[in-house]
N, C-alpha and C. Protein backbone atom coordinates (compact mmCIF):
# COMPACT_ATOMS: atom_id res chain seq x y z
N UNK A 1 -16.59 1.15 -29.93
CA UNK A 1 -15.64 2.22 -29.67
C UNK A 1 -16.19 3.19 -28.64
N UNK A 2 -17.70 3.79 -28.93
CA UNK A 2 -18.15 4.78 -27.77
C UNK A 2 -17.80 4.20 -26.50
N UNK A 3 -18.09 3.18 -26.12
CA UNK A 3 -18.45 2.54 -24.58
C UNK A 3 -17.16 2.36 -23.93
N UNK A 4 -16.53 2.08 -25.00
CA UNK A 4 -14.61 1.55 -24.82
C UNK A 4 -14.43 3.27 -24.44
N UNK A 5 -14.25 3.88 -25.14
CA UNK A 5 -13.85 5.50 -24.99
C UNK A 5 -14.59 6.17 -23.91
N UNK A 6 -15.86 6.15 -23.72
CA UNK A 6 -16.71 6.61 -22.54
C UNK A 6 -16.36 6.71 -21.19
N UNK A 7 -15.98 5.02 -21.27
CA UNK A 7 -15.37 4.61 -20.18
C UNK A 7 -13.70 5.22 -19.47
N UNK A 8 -13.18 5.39 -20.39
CA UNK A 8 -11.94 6.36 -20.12
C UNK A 8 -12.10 7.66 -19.83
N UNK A 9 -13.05 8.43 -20.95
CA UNK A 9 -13.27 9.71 -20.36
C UNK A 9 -13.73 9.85 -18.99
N UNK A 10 -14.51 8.86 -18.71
CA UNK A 10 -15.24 9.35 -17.43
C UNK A 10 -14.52 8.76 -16.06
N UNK A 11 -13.09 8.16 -16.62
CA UNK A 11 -12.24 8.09 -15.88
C UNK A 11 -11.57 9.37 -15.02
N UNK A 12 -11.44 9.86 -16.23
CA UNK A 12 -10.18 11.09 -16.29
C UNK A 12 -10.93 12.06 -15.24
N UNK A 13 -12.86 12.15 -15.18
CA UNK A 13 -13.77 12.70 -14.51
C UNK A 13 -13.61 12.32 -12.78
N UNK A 14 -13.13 11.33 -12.84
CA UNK A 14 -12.62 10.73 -11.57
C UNK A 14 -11.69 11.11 -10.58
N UNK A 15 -10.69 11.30 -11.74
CA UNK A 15 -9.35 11.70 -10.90
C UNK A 15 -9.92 13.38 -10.32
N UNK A 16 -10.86 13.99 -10.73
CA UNK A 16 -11.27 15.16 -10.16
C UNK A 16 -10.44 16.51 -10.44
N UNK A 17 -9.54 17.08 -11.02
CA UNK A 17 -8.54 17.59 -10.93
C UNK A 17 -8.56 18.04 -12.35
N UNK A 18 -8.70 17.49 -13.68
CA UNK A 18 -8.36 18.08 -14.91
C UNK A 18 -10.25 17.92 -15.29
N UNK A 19 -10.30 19.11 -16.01
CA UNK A 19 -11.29 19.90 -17.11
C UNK A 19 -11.60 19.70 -18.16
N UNK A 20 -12.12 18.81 -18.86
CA UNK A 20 -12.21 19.49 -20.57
C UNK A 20 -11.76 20.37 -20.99
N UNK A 21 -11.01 20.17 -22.24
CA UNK A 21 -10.84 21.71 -23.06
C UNK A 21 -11.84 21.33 -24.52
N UNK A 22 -12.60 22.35 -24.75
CA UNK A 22 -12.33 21.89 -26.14
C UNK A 22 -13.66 20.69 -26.60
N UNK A 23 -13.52 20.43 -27.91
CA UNK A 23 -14.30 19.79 -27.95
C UNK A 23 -13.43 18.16 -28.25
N UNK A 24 -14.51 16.64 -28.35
CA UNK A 24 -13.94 15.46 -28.35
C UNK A 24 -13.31 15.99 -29.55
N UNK A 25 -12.24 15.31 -30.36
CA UNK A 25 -11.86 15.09 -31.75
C UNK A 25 -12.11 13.73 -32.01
N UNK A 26 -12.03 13.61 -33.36
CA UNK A 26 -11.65 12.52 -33.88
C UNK A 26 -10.26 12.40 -35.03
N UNK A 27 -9.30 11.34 -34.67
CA UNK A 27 -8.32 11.03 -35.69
C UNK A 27 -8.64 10.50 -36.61
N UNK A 28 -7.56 10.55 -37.93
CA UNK A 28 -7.96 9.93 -39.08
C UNK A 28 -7.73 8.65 -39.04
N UNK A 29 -7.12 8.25 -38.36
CA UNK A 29 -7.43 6.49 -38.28
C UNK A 29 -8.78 6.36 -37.08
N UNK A 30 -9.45 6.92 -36.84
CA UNK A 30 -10.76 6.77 -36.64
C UNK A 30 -10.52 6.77 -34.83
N UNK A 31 -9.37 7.22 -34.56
CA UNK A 31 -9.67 7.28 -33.06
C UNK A 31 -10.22 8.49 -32.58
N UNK A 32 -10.33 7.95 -31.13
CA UNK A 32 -11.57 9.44 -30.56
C UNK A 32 -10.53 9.93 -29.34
N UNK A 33 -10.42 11.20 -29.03
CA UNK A 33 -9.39 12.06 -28.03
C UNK A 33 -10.27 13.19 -27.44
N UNK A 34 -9.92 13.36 -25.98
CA UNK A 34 -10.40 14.61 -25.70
C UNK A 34 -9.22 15.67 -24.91
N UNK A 35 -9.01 16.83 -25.03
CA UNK A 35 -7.87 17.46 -24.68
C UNK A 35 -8.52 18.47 -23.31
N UNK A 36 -7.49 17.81 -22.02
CA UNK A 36 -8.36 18.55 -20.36
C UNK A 36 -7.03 18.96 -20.16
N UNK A 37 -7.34 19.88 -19.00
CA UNK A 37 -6.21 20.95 -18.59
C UNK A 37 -6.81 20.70 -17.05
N UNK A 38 -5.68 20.54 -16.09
CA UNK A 38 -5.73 20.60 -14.53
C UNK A 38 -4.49 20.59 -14.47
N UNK A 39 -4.53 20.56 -12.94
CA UNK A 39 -3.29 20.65 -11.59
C UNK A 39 -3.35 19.74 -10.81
N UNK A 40 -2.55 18.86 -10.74
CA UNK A 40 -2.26 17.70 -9.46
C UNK A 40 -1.82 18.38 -8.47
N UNK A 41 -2.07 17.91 -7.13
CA UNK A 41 -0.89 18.82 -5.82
C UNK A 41 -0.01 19.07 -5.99
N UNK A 42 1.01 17.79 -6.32
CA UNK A 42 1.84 18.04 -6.37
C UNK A 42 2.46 19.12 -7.57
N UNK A 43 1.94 19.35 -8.46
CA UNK A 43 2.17 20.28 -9.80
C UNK A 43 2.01 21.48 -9.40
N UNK A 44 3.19 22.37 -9.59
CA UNK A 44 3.10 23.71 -9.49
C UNK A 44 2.61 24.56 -10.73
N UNK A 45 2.31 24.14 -11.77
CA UNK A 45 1.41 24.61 -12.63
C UNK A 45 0.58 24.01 -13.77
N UNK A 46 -0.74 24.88 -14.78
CA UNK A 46 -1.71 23.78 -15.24
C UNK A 46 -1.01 22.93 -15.93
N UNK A 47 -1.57 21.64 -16.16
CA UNK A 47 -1.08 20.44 -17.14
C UNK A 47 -2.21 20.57 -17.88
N UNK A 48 -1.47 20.19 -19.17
CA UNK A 48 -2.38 19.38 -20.51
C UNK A 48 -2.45 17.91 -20.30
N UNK A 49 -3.81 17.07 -20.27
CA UNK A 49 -3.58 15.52 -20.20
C UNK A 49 -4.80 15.46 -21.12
N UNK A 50 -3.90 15.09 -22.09
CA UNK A 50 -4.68 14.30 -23.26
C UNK A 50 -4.81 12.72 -23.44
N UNK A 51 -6.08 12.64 -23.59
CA UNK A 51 -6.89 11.01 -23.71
C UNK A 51 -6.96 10.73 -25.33
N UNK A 52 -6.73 9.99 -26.16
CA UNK A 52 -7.00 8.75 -27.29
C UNK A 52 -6.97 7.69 -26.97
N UNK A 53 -8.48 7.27 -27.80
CA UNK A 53 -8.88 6.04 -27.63
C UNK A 53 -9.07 5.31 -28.77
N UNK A 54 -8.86 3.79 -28.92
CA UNK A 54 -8.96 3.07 -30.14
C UNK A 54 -9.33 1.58 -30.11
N UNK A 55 -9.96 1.35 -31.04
CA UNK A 55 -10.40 0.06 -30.97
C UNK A 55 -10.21 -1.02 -32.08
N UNK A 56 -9.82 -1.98 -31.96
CA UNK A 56 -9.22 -2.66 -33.25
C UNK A 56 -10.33 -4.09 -32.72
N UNK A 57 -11.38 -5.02 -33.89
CA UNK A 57 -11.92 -5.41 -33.30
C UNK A 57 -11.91 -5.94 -31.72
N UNK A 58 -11.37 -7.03 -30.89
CA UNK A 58 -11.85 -6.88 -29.50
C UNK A 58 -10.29 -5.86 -28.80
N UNK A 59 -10.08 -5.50 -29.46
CA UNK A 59 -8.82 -4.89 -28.79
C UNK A 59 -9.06 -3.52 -28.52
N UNK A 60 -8.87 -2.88 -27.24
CA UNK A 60 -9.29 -1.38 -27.16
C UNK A 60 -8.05 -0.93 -26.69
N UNK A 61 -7.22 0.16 -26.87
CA UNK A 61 -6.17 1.15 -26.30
C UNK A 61 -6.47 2.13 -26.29
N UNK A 62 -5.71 2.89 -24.95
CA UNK A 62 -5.90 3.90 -24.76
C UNK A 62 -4.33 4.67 -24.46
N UNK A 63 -4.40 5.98 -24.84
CA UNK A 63 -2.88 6.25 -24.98
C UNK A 63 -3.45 7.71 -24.35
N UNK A 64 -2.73 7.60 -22.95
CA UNK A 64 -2.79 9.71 -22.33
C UNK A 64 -1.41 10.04 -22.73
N UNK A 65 -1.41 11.51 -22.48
CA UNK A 65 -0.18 12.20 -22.92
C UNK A 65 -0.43 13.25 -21.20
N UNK A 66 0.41 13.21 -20.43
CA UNK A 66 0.50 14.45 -19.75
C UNK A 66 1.70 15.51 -20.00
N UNK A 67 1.11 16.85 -20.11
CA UNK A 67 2.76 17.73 -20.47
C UNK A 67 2.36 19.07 -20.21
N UNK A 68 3.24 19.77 -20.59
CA UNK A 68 3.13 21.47 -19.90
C UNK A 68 2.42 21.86 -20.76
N UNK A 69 0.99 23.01 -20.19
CA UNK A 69 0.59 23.34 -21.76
C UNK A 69 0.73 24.29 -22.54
N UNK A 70 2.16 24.91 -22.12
CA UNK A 70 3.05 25.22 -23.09
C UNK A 70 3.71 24.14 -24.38
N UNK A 71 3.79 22.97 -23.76
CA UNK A 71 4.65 22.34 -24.97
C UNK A 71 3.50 21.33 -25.23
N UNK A 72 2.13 21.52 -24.66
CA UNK A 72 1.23 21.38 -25.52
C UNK A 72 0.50 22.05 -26.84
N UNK A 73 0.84 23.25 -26.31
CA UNK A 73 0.07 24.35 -27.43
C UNK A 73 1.02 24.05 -28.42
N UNK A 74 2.79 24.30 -28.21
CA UNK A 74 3.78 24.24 -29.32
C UNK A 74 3.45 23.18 -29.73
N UNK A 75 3.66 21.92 -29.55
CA UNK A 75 3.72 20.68 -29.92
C UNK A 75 2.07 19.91 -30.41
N UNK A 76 1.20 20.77 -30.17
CA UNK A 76 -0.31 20.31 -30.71
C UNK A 76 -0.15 19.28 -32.15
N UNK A 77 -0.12 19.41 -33.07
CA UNK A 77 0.38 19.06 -34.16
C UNK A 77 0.84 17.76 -34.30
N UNK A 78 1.77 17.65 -33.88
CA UNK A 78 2.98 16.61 -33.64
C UNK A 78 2.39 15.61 -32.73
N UNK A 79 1.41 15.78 -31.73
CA UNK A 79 1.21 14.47 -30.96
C UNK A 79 -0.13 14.42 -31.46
N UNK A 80 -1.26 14.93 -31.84
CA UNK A 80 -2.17 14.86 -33.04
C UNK A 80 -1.71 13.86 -34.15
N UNK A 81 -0.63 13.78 -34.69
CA UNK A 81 -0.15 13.22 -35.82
C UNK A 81 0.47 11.93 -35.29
N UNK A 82 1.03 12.14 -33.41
CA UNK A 82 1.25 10.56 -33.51
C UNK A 82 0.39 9.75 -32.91
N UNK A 83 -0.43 10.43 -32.25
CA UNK A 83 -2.08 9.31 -31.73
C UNK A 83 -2.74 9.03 -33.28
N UNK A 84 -2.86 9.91 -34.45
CA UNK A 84 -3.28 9.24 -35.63
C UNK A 84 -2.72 7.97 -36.34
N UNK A 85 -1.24 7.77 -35.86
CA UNK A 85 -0.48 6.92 -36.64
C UNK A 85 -0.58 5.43 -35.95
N UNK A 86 -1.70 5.98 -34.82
CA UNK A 86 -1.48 4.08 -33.89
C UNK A 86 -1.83 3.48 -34.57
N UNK A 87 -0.93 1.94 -35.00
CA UNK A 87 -2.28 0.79 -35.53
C UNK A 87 -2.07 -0.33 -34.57
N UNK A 88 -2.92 -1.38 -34.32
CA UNK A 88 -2.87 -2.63 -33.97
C UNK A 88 -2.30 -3.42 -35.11
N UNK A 89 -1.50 -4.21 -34.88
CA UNK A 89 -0.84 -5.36 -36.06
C UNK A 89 -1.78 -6.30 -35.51
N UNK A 90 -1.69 -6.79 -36.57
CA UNK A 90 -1.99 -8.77 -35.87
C UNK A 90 -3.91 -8.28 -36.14
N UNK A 91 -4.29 -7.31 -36.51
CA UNK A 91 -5.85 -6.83 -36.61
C UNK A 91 -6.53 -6.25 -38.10
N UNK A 92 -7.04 -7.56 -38.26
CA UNK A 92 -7.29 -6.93 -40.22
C UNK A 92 -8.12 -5.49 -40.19
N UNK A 93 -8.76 -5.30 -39.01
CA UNK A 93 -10.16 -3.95 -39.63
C UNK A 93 -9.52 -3.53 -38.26
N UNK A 94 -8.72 -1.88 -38.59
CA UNK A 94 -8.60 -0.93 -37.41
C UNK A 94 -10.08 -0.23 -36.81
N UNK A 95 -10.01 0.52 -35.94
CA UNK A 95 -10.64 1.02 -35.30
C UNK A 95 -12.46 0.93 -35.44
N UNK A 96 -12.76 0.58 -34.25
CA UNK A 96 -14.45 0.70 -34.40
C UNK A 96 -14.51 -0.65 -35.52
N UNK A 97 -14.25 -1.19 -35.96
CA UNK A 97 -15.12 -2.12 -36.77
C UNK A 97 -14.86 -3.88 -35.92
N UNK A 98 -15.08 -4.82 -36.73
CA UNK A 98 -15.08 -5.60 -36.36
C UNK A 98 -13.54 -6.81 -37.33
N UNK A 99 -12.60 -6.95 -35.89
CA UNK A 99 -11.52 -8.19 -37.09
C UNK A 99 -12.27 -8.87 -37.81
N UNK A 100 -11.47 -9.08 -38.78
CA UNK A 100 -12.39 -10.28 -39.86
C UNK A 100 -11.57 -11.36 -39.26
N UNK A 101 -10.78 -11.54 -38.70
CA UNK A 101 -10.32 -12.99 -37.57
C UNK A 101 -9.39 -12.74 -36.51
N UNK A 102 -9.91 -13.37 -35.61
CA UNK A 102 -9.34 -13.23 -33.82
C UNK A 102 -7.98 -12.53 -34.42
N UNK A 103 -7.46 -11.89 -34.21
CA UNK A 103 -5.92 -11.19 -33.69
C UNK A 103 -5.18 -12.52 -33.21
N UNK A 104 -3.93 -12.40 -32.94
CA UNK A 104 -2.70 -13.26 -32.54
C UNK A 104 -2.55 -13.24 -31.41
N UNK A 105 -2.17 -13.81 -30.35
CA UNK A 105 -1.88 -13.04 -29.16
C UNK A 105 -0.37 -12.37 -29.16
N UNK A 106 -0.30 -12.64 -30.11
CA UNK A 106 1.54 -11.43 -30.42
C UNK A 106 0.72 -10.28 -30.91
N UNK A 107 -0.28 -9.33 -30.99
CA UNK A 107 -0.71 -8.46 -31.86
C UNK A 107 0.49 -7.62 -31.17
N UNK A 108 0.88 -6.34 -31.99
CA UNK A 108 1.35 -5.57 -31.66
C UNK A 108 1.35 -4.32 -31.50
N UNK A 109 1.65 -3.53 -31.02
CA UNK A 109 0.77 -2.00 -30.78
C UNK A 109 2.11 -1.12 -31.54
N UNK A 110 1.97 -0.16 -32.33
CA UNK A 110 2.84 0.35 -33.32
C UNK A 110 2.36 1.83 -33.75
């Protein structure tokens, strides 16, 4: 999961433009998120772009959220609660551990 997640954060470090806020979290289904605040050119004011990351044995997702961070601050909660609710189907052991057998290639993201 770190290396899978690492690798995204230090994506987001890339694009040059959004900040950290905050510290990493972790969800209760065991995913890892970090919440940055920037401005693209084209954006006339700051954005919230939030990163979760997850790993279902070989399966890794990653889910950003970009939005105003106004209807980030309102809405904190609510997208907290739906990056917790990701699961992989088709994957007996969610996040960070290891499937107890290969996934399907129908797995489904839910």
């Amino acid at each position: 999961m770190r290396p899978f997640a690492d690798t995204r954060f230090d994506g987001v470090g890339a694009i040059g433009v959004y900040k950290q806020r905050g510290r990493e979290f972790l969800l209760q289904n065991g995913g890892i998120g970090r919440e940055y605040v920037g401005m693209l050119v084209a954006d006339r004011k700051m954005r919230s772009y939030v990163v979760a990351c997850f790993v279902a044995g070989t399966y890794g997702v990653e889910i950003t959220l970009t939005t105003t961070r106004k209807d980030y601050r309102r809405n904190r909660a609510r997208y907290l609660e739906m990056f917790a609710s990701l699961r992989i189907l088709g994957v007996d052991k969610q996040v960070g551990g290891e499937a107890a057998e290969t996934a399907p290639a129908n797995a489904t993201l839910h």
